[in-house]
Protein backbone atom coordinates (compact mmCIF):
# COMPACT_ATOMS: atom_id res chain seq x y z
CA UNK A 1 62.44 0.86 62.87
CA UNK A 2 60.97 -2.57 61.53
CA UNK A 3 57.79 -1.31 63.52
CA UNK A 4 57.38 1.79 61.48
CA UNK A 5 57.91 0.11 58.25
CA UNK A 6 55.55 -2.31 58.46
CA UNK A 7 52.53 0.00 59.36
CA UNK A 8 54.12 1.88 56.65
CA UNK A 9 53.65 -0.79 54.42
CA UNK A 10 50.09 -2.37 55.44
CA UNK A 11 48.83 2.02 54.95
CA UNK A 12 49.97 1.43 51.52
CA UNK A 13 48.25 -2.07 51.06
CA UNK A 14 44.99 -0.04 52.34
CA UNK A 15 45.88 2.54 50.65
CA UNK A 16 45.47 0.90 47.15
CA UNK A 17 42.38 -1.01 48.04
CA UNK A 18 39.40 1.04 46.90
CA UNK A 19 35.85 0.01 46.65
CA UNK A 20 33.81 0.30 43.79
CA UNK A 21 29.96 0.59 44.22
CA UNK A 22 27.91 -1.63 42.65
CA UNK A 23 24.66 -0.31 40.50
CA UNK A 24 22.02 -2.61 39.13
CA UNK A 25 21.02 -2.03 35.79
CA UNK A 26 17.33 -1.66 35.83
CA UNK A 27 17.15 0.05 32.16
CA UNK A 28 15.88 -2.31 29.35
CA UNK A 29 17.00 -1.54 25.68
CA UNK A 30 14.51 0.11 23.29
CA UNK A 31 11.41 -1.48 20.83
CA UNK A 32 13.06 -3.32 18.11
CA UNK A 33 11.54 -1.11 15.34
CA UNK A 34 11.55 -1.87 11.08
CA UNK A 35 9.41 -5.36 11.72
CA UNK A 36 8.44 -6.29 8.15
CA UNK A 37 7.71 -10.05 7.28
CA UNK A 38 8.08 -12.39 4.04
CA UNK A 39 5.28 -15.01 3.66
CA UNK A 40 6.28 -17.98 2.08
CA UNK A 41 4.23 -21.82 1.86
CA UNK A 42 3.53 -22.52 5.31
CA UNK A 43 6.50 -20.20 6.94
CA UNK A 44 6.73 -16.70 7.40
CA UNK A 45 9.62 -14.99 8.00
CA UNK A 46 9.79 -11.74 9.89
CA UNK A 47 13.06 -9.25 9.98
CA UNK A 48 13.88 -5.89 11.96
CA UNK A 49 16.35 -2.94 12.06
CA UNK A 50 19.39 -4.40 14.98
CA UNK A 51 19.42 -2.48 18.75
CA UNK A 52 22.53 -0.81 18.85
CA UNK A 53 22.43 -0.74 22.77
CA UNK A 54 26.54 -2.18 24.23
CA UNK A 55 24.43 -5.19 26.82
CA UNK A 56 21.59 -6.28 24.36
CA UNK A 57 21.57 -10.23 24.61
CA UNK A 58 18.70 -10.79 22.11
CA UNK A 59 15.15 -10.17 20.55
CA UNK A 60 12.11 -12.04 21.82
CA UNK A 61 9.55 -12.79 19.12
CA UNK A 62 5.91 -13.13 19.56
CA UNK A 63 2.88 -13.93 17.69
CA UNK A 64 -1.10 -13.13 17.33
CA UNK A 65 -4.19 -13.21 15.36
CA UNK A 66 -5.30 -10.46 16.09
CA UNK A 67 -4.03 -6.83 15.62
CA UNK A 68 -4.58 -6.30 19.46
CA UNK A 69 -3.50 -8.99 20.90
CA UNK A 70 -2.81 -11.12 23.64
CA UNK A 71 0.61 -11.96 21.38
CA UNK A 72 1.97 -15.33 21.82
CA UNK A 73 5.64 -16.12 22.75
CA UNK A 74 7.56 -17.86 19.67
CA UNK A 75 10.70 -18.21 20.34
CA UNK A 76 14.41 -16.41 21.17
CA UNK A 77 17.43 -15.10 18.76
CA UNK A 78 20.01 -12.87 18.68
CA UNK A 79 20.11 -11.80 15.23
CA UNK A 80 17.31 -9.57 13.89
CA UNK A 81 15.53 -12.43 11.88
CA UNK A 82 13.36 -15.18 12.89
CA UNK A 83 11.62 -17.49 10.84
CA UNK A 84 8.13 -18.95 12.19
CA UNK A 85 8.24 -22.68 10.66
CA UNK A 86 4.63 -22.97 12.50
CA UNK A 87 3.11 -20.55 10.51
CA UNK A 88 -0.13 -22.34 8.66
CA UNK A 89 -1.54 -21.31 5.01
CA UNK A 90 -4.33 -18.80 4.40
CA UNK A 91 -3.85 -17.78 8.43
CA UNK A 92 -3.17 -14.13 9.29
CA UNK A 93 -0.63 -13.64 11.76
CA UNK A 94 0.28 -10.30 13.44
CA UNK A 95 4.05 -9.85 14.77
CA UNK A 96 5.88 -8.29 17.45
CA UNK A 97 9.87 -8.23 18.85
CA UNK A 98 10.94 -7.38 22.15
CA UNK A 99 15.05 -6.79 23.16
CA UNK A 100 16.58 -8.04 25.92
CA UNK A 101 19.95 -7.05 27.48
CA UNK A 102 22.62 -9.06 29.51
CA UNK A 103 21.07 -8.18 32.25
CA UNK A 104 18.00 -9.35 31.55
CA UNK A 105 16.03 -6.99 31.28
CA UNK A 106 13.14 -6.51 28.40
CA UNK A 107 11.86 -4.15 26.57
CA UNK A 108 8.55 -2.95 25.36
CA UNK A 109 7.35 -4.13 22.43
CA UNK A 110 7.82 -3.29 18.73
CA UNK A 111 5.10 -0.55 17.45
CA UNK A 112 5.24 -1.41 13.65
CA UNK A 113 2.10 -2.57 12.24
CA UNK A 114 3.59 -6.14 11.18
CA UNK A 115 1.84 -9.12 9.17
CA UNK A 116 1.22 -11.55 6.97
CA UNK A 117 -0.99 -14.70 5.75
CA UNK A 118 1.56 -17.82 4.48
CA UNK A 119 0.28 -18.64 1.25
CA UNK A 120 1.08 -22.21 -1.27
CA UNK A 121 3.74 -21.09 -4.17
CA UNK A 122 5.51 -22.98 -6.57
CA UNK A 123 8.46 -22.79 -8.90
CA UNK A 124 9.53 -23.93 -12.63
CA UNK A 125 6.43 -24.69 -13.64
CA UNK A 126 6.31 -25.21 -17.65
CA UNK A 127 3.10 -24.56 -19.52
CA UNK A 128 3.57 -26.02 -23.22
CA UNK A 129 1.81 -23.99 -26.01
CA UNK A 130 -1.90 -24.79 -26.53
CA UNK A 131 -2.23 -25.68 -30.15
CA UNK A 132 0.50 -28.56 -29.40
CA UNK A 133 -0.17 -29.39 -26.55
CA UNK A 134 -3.55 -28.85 -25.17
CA UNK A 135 -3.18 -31.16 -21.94
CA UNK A 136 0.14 -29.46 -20.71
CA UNK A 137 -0.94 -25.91 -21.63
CA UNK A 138 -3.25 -24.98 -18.65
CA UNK A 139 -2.66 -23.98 -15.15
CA UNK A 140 -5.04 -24.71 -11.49
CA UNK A 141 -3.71 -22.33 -9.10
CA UNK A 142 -6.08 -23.52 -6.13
CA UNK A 143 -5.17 -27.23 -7.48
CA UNK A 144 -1.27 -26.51 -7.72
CA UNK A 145 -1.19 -28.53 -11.02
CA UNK A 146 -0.99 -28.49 -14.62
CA UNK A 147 -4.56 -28.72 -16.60
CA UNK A 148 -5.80 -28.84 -20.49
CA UNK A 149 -6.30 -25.55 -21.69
CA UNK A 150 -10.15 -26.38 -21.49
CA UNK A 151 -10.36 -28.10 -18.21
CA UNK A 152 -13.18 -25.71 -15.94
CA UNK A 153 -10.51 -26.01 -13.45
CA UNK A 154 -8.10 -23.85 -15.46
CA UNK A 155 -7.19 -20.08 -14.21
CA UNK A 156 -4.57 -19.69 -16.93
CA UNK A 157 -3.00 -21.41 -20.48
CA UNK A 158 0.14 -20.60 -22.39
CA UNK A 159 -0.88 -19.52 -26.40
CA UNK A 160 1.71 -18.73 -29.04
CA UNK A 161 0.26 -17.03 -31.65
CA UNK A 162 1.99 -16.33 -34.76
CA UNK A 163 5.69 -15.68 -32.75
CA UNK A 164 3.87 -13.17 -30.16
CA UNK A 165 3.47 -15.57 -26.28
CA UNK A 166 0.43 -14.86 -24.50
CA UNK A 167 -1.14 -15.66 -21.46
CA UNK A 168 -4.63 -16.11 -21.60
CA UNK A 169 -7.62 -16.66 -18.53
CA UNK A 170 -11.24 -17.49 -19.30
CA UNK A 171 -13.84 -14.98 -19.28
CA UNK A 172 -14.67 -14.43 -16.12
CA UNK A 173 -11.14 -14.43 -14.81
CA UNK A 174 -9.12 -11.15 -14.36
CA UNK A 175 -5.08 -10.75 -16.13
CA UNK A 176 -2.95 -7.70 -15.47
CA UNK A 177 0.63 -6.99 -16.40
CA UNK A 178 2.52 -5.78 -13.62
CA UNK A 179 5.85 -4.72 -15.27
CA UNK A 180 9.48 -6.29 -14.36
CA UNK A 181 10.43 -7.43 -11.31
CA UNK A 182 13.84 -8.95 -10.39
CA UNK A 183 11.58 -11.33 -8.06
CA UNK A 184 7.79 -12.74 -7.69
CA UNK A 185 8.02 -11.19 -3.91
CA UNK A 186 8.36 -7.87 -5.27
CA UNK A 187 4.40 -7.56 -6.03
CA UNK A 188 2.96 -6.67 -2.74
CA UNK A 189 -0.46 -6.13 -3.07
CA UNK A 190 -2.74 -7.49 -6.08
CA UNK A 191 -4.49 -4.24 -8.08
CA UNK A 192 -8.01 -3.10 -8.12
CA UNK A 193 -7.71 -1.90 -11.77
CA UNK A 194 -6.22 -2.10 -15.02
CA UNK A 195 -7.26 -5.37 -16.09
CA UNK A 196 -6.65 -6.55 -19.64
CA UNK A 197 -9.53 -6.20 -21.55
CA UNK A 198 -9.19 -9.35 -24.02
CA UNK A 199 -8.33 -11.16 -20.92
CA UNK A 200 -4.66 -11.95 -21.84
CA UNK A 201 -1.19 -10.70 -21.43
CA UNK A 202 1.88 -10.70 -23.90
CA UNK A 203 4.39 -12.46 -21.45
CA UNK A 204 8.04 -12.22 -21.85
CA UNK A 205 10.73 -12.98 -19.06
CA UNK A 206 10.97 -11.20 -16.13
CA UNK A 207 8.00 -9.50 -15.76
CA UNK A 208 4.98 -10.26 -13.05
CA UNK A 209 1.88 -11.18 -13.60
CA UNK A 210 -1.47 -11.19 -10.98
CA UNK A 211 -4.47 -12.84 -11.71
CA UNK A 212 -8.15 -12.70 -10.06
CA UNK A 213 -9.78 -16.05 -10.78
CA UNK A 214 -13.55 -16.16 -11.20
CA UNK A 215 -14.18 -17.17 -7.54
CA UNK A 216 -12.36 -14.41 -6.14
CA UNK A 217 -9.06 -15.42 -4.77
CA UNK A 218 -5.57 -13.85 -5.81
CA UNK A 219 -2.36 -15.46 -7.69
CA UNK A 220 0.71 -13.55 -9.34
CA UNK A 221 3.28 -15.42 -11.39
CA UNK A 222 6.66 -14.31 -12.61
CA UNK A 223 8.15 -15.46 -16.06
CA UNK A 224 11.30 -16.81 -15.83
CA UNK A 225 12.32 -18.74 -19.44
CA UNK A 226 10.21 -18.35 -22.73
CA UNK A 227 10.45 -20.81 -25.93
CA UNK A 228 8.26 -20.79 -28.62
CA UNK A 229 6.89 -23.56 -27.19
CA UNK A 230 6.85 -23.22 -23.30
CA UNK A 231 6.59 -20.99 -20.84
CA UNK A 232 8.45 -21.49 -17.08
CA UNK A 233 7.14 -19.56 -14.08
CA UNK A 234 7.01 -19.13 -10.56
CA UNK A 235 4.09 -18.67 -8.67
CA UNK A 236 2.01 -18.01 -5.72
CA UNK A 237 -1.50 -18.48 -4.55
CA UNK A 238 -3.44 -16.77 -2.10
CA UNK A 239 -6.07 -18.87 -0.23
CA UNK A 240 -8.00 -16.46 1.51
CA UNK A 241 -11.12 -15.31 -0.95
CA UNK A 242 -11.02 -11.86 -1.88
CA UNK A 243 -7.26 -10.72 0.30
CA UNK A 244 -5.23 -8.62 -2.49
CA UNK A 245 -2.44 -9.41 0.11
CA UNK A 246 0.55 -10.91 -1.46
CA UNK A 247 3.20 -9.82 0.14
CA UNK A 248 2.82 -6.76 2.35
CA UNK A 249 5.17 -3.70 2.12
CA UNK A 250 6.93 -2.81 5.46
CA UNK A 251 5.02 -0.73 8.33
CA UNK A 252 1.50 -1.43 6.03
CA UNK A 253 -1.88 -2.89 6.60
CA UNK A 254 -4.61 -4.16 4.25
CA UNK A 255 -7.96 -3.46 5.29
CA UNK A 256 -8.78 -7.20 6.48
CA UNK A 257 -12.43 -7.88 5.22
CA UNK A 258 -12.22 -11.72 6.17
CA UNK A 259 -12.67 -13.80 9.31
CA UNK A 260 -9.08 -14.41 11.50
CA UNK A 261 -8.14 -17.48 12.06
CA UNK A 262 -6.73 -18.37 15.34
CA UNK A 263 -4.27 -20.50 15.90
């Protein structure tokens, strides 16, 4: 009887023992996809739509200067955002995210066409109204500084002229109004046409403004505060002669008519 019931007892143990298989997990998650970028001075920061596969682990960024290729590995995350602090003014730079799961395996990756050149900007800036001012009136975009109204080296100055605020540019300087914007980042791409005739803008706050300056190279500023006296702004300058690229719009590409610049 005590025989029976313990080989009665170790067929139960067996019994409840069962094996479970083991399958590695060869699958890697899908392309990140939705790679867009910000520029900013000397960063750029690049953003995509989050996997939504139950192992990912992470995104792999990489980097090139060319639309082809070979891309350069940057760095690791795990949130769909990486900033590239080594990103160098007036040099193009061509993005793409792979995703990695727990086990880790990696994807392919990311097909969206995504760049951007890092460009100088700069913030509060106060321009003073010519006729009282004339030395604090005028401002060098490729200088980053404040000029007199008549100084060659001056792309814009503030005028106030009988209660109406203009921006003016010299004669062989370009002005257009590009409407409001709730920030200087929302002007993407500078405009072939519709530049002011008289070669000056009525400003007021809020709006956007892109200039061409005589040797070819791109700004846009934004309007923040207006006085009768001053004007404040933020701006941003792009350093590559003759790119209309400001900021580019997601999934887009500029027809690059300039040398790349490697790394």
């Amino acid at each position: 009887m005590k025989l029976r019931m313990m080989l009665v007892l170790a067929g139960a143990v067996l019994a409840g023992c069962t094996t479970h298989p083991y399958y590695p997990d060869y699958m890697p998650p899908a392309p990140p996809a939705g790679v867009g970028t910000s520029a900013g001075d000397n960063f750029i920061e690049v953003f995509w739509t989050s996997n939504r596969e139950n192992d990912l682990a992470g995104y792999n960024v990489y980097a090139s200067a060319q639309y082809e290729g070979p891309f350069e590995y940057l760095g690791s995350t795990q949130d769909p955002y990486f900033n590239d602090a080594r990103a160098q003014n007036a040099n193009l730079y061509y993005y793409a995210i792979s995703a990695y799961d727990i086990s880790g395996n990696e994807s392919e990756l990311s097909r969206d066409n995504a760049f951007d050149i890092p460009r100088p900007e700069g913030y509060d800036v106060t321009l003073f109204d010519f006729r009282g001012y004339p030395d604090l009136a005028g401002y060098d975009f490729s200088g980053y500084q404040v000029v007199p109204f008549d100084d060659i080296r001056c792309d814009i100055y503030f005028e106030n002229y009988k209660g109406t605020m203009y921006i003016v540019v010299p004669e062989d300087t370009e002005i257009r109004d590009m409407g409001p914007t709730a920030s200087i980042v929302d002007i993407h791409t500078a405009p072939l046409t519709g530049w002011s005739p008289t070669h000056d803008v009525v400003v007021t706050s809020g709006r956007t403004y892109v200039v061409r300056t005589w040797d070819m190279h791109y700004a846009k500023f934004r309007i923040s505060r207006i006085t009768s006296s001053t004007v404040v702004f933020d701006w941003a300058y792009q350093l590559v002669e003759g790119s209309r690229l400001m900021k580019p719009a997601e999934n887009s590409r500029e027809p690059i008519r300039y040398g790349v610049h490697a790394r």
